[in-house]
PDB file of N, CA and C in Angstrom:
ATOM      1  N   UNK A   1      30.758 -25.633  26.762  1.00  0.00           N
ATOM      2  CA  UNK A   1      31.204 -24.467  26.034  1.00  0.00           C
ATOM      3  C   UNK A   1      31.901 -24.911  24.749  1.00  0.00           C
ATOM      4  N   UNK A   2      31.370 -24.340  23.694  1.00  0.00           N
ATOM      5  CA  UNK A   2      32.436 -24.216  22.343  1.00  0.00           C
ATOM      6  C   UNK A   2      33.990 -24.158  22.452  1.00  0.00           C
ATOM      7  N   UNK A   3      34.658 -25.036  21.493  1.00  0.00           N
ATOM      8  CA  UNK A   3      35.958 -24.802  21.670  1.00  0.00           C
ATOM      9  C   UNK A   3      36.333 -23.803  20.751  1.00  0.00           C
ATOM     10  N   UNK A   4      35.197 -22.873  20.453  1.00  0.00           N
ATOM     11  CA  UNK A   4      35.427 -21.940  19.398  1.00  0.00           C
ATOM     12  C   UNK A   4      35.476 -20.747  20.157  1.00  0.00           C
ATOM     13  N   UNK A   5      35.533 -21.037  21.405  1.00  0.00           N
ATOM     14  CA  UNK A   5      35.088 -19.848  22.341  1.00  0.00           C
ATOM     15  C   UNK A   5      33.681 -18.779  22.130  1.00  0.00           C
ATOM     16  N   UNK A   6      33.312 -18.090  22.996  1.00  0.00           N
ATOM     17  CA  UNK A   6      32.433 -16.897  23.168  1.00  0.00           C
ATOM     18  C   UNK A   6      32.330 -16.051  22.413  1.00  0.00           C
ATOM     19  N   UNK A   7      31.705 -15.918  21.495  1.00  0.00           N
ATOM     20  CA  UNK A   7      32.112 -14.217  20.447  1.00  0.00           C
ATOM     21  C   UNK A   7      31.421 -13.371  21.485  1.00  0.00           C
ATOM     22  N   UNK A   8      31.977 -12.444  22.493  1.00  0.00           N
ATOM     23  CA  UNK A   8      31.590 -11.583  23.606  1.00  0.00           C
ATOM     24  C   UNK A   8      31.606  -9.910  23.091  1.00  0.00           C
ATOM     25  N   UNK A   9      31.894  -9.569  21.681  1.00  0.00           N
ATOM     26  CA  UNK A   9      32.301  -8.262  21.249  1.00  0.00           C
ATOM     27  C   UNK A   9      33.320  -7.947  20.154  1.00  0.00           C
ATOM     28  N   UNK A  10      32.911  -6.941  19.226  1.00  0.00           N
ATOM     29  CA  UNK A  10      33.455  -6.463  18.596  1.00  0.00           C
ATOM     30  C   UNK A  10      34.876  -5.831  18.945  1.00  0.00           C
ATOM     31  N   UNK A  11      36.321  -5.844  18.302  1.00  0.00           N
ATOM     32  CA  UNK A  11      37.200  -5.345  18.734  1.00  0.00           C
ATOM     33  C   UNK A  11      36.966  -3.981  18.654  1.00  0.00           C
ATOM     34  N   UNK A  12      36.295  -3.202  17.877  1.00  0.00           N
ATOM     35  CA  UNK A  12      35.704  -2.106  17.878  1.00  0.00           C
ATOM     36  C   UNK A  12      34.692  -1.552  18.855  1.00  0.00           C
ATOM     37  N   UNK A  13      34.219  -2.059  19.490  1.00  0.00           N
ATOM     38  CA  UNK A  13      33.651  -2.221  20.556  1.00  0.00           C
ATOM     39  C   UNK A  13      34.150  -1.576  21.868  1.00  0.00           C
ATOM     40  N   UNK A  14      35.691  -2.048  22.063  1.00  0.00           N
ATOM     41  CA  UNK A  14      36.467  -1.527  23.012  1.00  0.00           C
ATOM     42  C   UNK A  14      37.562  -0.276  22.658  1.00  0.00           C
ATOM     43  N   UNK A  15      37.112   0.484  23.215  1.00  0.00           N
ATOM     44  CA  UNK A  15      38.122   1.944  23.235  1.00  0.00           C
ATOM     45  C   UNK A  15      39.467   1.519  23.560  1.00  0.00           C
ATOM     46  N   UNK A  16      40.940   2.113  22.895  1.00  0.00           N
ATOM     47  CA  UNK A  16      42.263   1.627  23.474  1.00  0.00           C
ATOM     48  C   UNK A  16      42.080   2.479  24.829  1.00  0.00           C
ATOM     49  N   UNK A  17      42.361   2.180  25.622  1.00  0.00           N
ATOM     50  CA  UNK A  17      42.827   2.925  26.857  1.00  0.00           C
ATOM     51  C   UNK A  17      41.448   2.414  27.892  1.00  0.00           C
ATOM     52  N   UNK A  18      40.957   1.710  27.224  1.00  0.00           N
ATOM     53  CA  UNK A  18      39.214   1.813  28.326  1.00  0.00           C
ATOM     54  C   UNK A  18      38.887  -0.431  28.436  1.00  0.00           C
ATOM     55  N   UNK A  19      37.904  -0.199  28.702  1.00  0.00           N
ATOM     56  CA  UNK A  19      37.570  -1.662  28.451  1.00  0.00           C
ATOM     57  C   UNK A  19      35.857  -2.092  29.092  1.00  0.00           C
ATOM     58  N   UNK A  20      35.377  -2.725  28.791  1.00  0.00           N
ATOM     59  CA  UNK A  20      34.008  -2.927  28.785  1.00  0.00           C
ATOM     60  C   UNK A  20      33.723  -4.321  29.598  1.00  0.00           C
ATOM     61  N   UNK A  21      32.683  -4.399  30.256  1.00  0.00           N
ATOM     62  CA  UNK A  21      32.313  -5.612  31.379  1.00  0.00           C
ATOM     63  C   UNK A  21      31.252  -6.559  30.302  1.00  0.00           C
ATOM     64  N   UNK A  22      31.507  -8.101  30.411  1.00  0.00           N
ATOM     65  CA  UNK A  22      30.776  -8.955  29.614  1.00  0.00           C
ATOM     66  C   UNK A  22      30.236  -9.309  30.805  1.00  0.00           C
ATOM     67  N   UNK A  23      28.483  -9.592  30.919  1.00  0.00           N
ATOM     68  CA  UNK A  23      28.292 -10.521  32.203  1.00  0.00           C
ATOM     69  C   UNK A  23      28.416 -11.328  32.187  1.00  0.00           C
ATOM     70  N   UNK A  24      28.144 -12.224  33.244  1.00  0.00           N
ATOM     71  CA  UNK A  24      28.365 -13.384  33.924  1.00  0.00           C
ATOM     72  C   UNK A  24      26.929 -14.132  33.490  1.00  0.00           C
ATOM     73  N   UNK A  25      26.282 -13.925  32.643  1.00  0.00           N
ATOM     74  CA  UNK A  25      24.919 -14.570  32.539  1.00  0.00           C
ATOM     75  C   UNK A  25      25.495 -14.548  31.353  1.00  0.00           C
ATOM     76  N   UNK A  26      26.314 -13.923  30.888  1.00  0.00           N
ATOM     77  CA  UNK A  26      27.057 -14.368  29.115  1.00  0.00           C
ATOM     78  C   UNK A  26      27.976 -15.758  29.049  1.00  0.00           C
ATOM     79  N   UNK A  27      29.077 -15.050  30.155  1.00  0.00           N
ATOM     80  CA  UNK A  27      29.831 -15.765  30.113  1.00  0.00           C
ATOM     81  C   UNK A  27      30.313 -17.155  30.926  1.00  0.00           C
ATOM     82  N   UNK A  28      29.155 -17.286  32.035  1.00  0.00           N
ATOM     83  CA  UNK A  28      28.939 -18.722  32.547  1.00  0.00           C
ATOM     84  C   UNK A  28      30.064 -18.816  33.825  1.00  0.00           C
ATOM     85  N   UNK A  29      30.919 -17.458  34.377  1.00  0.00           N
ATOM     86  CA  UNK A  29      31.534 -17.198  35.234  1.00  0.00           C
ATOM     87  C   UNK A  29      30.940 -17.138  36.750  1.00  0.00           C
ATOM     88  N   UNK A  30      31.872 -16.985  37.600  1.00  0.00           N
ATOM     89  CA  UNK A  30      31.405 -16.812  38.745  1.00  0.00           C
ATOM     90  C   UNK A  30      31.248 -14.809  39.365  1.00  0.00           C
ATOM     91  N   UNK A  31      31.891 -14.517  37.721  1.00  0.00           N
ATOM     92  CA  UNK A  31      31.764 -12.748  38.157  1.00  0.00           C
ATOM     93  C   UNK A  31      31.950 -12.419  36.746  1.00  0.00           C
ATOM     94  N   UNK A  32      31.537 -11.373  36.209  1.00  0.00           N
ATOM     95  CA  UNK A  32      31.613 -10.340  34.649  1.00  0.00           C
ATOM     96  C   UNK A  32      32.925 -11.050  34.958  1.00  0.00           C
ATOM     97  N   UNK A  33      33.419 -10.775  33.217  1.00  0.00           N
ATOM     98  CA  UNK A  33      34.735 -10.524  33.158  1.00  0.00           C
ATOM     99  C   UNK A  33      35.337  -8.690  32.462  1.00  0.00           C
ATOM    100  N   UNK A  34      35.933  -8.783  32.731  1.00  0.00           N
ATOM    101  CA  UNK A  34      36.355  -6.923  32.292  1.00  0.00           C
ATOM    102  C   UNK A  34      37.470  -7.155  30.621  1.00  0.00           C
ATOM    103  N   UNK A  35      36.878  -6.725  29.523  1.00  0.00           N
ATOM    104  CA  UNK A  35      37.674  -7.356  28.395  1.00  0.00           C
ATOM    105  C   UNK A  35      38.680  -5.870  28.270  1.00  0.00           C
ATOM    106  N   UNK A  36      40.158  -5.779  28.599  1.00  0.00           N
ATOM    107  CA  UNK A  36      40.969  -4.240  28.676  1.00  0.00           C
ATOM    108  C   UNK A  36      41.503  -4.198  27.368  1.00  0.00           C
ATOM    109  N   UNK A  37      41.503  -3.071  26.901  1.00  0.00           N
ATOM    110  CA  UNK A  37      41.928  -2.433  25.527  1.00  0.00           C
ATOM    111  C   UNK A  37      43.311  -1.887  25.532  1.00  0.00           C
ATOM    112  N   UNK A  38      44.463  -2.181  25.523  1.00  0.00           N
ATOM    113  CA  UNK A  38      45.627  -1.454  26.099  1.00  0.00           C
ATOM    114  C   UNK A  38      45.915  -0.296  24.847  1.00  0.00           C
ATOM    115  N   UNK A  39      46.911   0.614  25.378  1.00  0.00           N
ATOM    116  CA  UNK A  39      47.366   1.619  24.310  1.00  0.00           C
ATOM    117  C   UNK A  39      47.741   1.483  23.284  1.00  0.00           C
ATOM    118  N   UNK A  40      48.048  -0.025  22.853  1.00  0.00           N
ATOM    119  CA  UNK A  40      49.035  -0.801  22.343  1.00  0.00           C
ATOM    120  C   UNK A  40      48.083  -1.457  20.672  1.00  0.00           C
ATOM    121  N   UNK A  41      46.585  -1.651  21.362  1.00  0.00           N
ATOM    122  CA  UNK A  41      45.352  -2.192  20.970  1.00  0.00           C
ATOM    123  C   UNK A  41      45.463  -3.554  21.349  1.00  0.00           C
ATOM    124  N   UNK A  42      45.963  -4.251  22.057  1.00  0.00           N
ATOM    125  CA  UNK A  42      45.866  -5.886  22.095  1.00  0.00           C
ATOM    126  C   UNK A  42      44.916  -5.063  23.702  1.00  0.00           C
ATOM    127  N   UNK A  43      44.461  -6.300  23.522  1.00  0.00           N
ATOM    128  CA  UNK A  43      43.033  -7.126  24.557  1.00  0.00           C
ATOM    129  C   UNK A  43      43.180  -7.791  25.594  1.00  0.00           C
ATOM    130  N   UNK A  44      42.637  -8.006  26.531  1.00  0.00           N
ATOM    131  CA  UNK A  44      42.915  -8.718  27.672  1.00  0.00           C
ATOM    132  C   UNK A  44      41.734  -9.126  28.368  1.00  0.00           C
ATOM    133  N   UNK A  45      41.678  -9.541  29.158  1.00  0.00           N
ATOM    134  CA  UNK A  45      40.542 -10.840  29.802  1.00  0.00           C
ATOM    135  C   UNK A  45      40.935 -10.710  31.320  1.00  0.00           C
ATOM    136  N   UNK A  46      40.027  -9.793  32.206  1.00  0.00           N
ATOM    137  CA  UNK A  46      40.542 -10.339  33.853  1.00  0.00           C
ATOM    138  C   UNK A  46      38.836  -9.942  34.424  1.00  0.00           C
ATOM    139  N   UNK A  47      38.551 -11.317  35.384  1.00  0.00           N
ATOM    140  CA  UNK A  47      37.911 -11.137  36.178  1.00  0.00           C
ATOM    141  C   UNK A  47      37.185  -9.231  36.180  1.00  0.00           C
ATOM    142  N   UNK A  48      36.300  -9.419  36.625  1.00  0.00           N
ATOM    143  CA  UNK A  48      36.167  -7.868  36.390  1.00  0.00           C
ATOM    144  C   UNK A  48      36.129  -7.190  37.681  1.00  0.00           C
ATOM    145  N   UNK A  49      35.686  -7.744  39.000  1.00  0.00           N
ATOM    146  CA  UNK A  49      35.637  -6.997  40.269  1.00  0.00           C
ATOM    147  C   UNK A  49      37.101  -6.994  40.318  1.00  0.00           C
ATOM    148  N   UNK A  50      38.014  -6.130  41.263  1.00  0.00           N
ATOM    149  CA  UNK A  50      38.529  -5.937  42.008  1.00  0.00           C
ATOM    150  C   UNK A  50      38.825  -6.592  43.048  1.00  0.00           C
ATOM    151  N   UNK A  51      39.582  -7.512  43.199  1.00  0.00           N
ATOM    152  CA  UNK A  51      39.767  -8.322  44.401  1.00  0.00           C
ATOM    153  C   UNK A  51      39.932  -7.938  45.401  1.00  0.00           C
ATOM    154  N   UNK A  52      40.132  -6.379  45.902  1.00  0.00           N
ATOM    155  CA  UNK A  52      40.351  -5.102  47.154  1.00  0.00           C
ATOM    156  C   UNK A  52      38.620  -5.043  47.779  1.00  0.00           C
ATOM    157  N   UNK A  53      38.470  -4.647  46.861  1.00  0.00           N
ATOM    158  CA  UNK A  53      37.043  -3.954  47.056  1.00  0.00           C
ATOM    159  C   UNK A  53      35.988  -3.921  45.858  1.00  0.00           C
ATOM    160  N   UNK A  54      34.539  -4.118  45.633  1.00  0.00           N
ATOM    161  CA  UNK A  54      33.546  -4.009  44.843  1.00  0.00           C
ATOM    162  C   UNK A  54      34.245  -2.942  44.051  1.00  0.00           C
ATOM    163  N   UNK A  55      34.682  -3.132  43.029  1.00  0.00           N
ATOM    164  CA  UNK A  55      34.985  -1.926  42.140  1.00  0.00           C
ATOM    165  C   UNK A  55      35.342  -2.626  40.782  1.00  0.00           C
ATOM    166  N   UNK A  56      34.569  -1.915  39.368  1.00  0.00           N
ATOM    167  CA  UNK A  56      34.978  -2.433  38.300  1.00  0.00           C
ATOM    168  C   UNK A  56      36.484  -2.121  37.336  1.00  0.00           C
ATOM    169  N   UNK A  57      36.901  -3.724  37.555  1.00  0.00           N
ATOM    170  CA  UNK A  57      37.900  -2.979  36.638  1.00  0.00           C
ATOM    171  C   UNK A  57      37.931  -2.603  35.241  1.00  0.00           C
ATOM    172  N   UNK A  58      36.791  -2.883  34.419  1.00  0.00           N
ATOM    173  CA  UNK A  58      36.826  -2.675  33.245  1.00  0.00           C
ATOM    174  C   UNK A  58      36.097  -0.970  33.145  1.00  0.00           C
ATOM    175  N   UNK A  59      36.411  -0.139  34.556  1.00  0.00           N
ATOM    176  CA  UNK A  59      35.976   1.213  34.466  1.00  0.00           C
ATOM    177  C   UNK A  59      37.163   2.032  35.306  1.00  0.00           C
ATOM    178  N   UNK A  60      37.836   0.906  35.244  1.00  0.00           N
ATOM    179  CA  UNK A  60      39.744   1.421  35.330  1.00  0.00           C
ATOM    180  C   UNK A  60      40.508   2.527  34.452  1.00  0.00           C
ATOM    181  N   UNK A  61      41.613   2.548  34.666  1.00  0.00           N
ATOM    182  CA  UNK A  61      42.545   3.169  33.718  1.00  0.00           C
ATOM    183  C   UNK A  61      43.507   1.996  33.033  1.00  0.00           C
ATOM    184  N   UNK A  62      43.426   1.809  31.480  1.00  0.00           N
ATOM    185  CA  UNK A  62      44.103   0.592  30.986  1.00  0.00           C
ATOM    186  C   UNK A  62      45.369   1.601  30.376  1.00  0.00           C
ATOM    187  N   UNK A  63      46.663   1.309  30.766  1.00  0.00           N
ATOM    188  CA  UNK A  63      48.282   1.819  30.063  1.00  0.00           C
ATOM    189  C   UNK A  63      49.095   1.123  30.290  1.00  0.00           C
ATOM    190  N   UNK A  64      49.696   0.695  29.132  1.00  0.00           N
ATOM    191  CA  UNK A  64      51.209   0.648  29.439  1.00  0.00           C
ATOM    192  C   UNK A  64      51.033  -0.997  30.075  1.00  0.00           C
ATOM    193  N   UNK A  65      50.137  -1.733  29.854  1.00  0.00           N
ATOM    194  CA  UNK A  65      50.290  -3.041  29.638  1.00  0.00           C
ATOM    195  C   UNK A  65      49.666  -3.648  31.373  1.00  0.00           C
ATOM    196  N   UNK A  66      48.667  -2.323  32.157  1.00  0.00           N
ATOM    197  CA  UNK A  66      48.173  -2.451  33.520  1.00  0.00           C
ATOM    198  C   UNK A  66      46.742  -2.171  33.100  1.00  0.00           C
ATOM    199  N   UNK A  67      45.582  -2.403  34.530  1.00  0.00           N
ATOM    200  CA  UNK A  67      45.137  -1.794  34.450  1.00  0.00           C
ATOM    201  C   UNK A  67      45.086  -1.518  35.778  1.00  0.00           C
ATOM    202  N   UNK A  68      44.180  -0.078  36.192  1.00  0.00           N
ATOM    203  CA  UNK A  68      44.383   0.636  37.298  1.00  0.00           C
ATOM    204  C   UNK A  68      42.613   0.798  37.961  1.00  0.00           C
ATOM    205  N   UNK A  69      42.658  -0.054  39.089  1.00  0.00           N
ATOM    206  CA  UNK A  69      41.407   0.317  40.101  1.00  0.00           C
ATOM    207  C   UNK A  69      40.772   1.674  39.872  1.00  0.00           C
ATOM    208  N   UNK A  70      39.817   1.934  39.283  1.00  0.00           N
ATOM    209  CA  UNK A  70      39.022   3.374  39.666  1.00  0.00           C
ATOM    210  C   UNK A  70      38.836   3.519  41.242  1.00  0.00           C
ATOM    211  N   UNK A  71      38.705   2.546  42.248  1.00  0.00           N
ATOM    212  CA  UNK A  71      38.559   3.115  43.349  1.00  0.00           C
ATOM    213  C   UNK A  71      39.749   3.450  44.300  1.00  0.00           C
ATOM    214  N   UNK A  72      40.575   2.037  44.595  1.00  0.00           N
ATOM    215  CA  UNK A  72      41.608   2.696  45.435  1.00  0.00           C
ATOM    216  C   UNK A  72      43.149   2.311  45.058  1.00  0.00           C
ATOM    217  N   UNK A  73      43.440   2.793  43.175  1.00  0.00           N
ATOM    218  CA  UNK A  73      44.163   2.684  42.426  1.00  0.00           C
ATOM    219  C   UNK A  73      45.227   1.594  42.446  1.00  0.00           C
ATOM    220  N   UNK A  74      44.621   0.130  42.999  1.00  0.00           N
ATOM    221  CA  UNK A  74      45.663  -0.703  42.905  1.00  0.00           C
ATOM    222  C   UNK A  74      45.850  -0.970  41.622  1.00  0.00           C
ATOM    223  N   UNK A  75      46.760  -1.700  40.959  1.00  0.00           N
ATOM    224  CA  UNK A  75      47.635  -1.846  39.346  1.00  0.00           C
ATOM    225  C   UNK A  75      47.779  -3.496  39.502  1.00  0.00           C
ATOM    226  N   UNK A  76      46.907  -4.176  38.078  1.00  0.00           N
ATOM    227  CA  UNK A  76      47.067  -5.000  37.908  1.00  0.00           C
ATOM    228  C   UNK A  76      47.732  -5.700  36.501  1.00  0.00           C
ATOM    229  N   UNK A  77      48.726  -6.191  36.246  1.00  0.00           N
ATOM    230  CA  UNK A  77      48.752  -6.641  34.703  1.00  0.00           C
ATOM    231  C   UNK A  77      47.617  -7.490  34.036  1.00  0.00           C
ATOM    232  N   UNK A  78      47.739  -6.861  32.993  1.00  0.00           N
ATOM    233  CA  UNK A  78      46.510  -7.562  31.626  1.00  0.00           C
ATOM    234  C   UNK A  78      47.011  -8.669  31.586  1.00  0.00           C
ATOM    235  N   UNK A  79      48.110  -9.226  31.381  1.00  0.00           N
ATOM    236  CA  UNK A  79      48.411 -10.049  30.492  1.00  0.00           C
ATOM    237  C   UNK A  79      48.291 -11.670  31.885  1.00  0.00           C
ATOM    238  N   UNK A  80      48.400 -11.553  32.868  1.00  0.00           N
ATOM    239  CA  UNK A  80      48.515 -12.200  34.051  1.00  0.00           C
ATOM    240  C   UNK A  80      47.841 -12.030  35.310  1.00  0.00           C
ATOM    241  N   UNK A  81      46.871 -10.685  35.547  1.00  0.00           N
ATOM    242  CA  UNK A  81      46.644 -11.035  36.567  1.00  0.00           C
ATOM    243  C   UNK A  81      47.056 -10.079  37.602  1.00  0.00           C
ATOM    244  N   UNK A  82      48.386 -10.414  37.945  1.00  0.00           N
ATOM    245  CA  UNK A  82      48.880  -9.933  38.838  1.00  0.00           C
ATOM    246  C   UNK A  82      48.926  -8.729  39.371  1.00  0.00           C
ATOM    247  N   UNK A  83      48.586  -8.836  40.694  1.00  0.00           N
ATOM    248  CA  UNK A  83      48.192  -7.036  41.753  1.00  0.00           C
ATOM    249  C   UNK A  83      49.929  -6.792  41.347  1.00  0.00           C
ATOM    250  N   UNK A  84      50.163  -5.541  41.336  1.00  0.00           N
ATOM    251  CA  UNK A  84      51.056  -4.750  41.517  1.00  0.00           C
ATOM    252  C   UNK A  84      51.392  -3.986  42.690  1.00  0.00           C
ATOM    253  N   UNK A  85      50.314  -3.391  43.185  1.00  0.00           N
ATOM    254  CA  UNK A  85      50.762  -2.494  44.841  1.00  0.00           C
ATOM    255  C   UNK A  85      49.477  -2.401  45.314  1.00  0.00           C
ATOM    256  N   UNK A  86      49.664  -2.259  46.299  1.00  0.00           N
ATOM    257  CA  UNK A  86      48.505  -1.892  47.140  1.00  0.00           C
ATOM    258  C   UNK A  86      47.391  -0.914  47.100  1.00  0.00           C
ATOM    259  N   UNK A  87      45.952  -0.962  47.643  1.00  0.00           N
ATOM    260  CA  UNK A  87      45.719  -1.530  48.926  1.00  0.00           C
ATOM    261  C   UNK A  87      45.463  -3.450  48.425  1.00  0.00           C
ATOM    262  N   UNK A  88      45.339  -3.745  46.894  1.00  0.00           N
ATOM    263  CA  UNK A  88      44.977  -5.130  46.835  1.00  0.00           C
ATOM    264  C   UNK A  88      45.766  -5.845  46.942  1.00  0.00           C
ATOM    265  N   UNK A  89      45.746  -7.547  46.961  1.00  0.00           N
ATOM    266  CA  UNK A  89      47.068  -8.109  47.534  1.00  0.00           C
ATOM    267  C   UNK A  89      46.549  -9.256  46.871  1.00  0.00           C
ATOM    268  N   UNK A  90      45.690  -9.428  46.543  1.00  0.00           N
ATOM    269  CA  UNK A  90      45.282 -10.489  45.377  1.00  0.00           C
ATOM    270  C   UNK A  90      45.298 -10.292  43.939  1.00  0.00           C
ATOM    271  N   UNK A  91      45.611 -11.788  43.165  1.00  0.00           N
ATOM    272  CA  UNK A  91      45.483 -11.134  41.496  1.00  0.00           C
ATOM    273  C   UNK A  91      44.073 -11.216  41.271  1.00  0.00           C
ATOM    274  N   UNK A  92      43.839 -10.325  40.186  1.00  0.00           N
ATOM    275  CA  UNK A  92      42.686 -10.818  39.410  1.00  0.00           C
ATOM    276  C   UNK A  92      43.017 -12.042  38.443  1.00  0.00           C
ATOM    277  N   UNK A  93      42.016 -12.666  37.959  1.00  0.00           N
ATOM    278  CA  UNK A  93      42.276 -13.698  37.201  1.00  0.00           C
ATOM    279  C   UNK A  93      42.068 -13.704  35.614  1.00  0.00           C
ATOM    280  N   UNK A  94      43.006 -14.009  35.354  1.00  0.00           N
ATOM    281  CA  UNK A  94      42.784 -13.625  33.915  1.00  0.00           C
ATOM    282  C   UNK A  94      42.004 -15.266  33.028  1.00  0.00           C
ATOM    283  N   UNK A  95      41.578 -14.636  32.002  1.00  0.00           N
ATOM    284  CA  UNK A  95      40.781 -15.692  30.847  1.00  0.00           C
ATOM    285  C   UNK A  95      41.453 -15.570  29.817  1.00  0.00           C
ATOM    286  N   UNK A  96      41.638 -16.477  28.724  1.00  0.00           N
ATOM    287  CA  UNK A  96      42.116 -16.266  27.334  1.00  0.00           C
ATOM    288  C   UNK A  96      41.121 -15.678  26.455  1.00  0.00           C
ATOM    289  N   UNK A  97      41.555 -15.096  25.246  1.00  0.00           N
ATOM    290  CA  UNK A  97      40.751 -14.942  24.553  1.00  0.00           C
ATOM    291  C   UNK A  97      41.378 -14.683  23.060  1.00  0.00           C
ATOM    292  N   UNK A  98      40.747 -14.529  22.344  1.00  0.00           N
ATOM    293  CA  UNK A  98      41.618 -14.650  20.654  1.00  0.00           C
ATOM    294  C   UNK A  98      40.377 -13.868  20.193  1.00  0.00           C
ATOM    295  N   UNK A  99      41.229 -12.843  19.059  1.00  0.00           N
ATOM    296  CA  UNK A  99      40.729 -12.031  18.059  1.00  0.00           C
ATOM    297  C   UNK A  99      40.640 -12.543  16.673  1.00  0.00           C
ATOM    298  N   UNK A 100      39.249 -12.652  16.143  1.00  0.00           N
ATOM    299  CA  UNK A 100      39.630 -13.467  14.874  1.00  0.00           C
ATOM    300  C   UNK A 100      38.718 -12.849  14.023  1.00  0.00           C
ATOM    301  N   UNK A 101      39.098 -12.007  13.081  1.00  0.00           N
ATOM    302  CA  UNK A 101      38.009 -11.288  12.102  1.00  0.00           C
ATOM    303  C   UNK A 101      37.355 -10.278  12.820  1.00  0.00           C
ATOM    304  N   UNK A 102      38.101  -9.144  13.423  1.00  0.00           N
ATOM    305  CA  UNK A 102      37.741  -8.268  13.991  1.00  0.00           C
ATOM    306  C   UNK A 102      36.438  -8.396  15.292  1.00  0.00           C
ATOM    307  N   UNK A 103      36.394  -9.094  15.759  1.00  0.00           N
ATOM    308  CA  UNK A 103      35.862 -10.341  16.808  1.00  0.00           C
ATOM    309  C   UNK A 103      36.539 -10.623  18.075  1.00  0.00           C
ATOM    310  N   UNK A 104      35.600 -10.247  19.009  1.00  0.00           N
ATOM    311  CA  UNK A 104      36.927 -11.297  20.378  1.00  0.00           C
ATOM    312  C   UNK A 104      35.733 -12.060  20.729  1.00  0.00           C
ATOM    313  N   UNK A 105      36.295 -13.335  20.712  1.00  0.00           N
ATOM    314  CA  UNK A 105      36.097 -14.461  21.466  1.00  0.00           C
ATOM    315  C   UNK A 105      36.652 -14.873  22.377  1.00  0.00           C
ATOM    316  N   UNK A 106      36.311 -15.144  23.660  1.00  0.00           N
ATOM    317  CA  UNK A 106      36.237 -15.179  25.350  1.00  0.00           C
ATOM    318  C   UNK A 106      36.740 -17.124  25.936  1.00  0.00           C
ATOM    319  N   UNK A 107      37.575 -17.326  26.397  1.00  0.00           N
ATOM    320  CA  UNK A 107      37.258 -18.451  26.516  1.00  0.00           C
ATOM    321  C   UNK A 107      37.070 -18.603  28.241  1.00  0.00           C
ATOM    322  N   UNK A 108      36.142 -18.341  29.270  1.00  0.00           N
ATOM    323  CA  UNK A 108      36.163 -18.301  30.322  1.00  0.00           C
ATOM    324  C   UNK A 108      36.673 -19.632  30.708  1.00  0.00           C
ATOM    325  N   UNK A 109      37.289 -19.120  32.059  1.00  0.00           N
ATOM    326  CA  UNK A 109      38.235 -20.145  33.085  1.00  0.00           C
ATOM    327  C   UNK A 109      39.363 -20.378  32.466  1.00  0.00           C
ATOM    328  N   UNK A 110      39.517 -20.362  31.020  1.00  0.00           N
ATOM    329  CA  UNK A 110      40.913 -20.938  30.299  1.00  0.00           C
ATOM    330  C   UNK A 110      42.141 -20.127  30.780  1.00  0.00           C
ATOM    331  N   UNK A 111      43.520 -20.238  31.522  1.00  0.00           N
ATOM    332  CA  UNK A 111      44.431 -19.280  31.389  1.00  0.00           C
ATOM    333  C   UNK A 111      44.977 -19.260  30.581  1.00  0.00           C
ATOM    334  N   UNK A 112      45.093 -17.475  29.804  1.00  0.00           N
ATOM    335  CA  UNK A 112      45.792 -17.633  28.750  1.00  0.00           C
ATOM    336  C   UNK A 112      47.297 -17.927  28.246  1.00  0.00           C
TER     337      UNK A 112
END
């Protein structure tokens, strides 16, 4: 992999509040990653299943610096990973990634 990272999408690309799935045939992962758009507009990088259950998180609810399971509303932070409450009890994993010229570039496996 480039140490220039992945150009995986336009920052325009991603809605604030929403976030979009890169595959895994892109990004050389063992699952999509889910790229989250917060309210805020900064970006984020997590694994994209749901560590609870088959469910995408990049078809979550992204606020306030989380994002939120569409299926059985566990809360994870963007910035780390980390489950918040239940029913999941695992983090998702987050990737780095950097915005450069209205551009995100992906760096899979890297923590950011």
């Amino acid at each position: 992999m480039s140490s220039e990272g992945i150009r995986v999408a336009a920052l325009e690309d991603i809605p604030v509040g929403e976030g979009i799935a890169i595959g895994k045939s892109v990004t050389g992962t063992e699952d999509d990653i889910a790229l989250l758009r917060d309210d805020d507009g900064s970006v984020y990088a997590l694994d994209d299943t749901c560590p609870h259950e088959i469910a995408s998180l990049a078809e979550g609810w992204v606020e306030d610096g989380f994002v939120e399971c569409p299926m059985h509303s566990s809360k994870f932070c963007l910035k780390s990973g980390e489950v918040q409450c239940l029913p999941a009890t695992d983090n998702a994993r987050p990737h780095r990634l950097e915005i450069r010229d209205g551009a995100v570039f992906l760096f899979p496996n890297e923590a950011p």
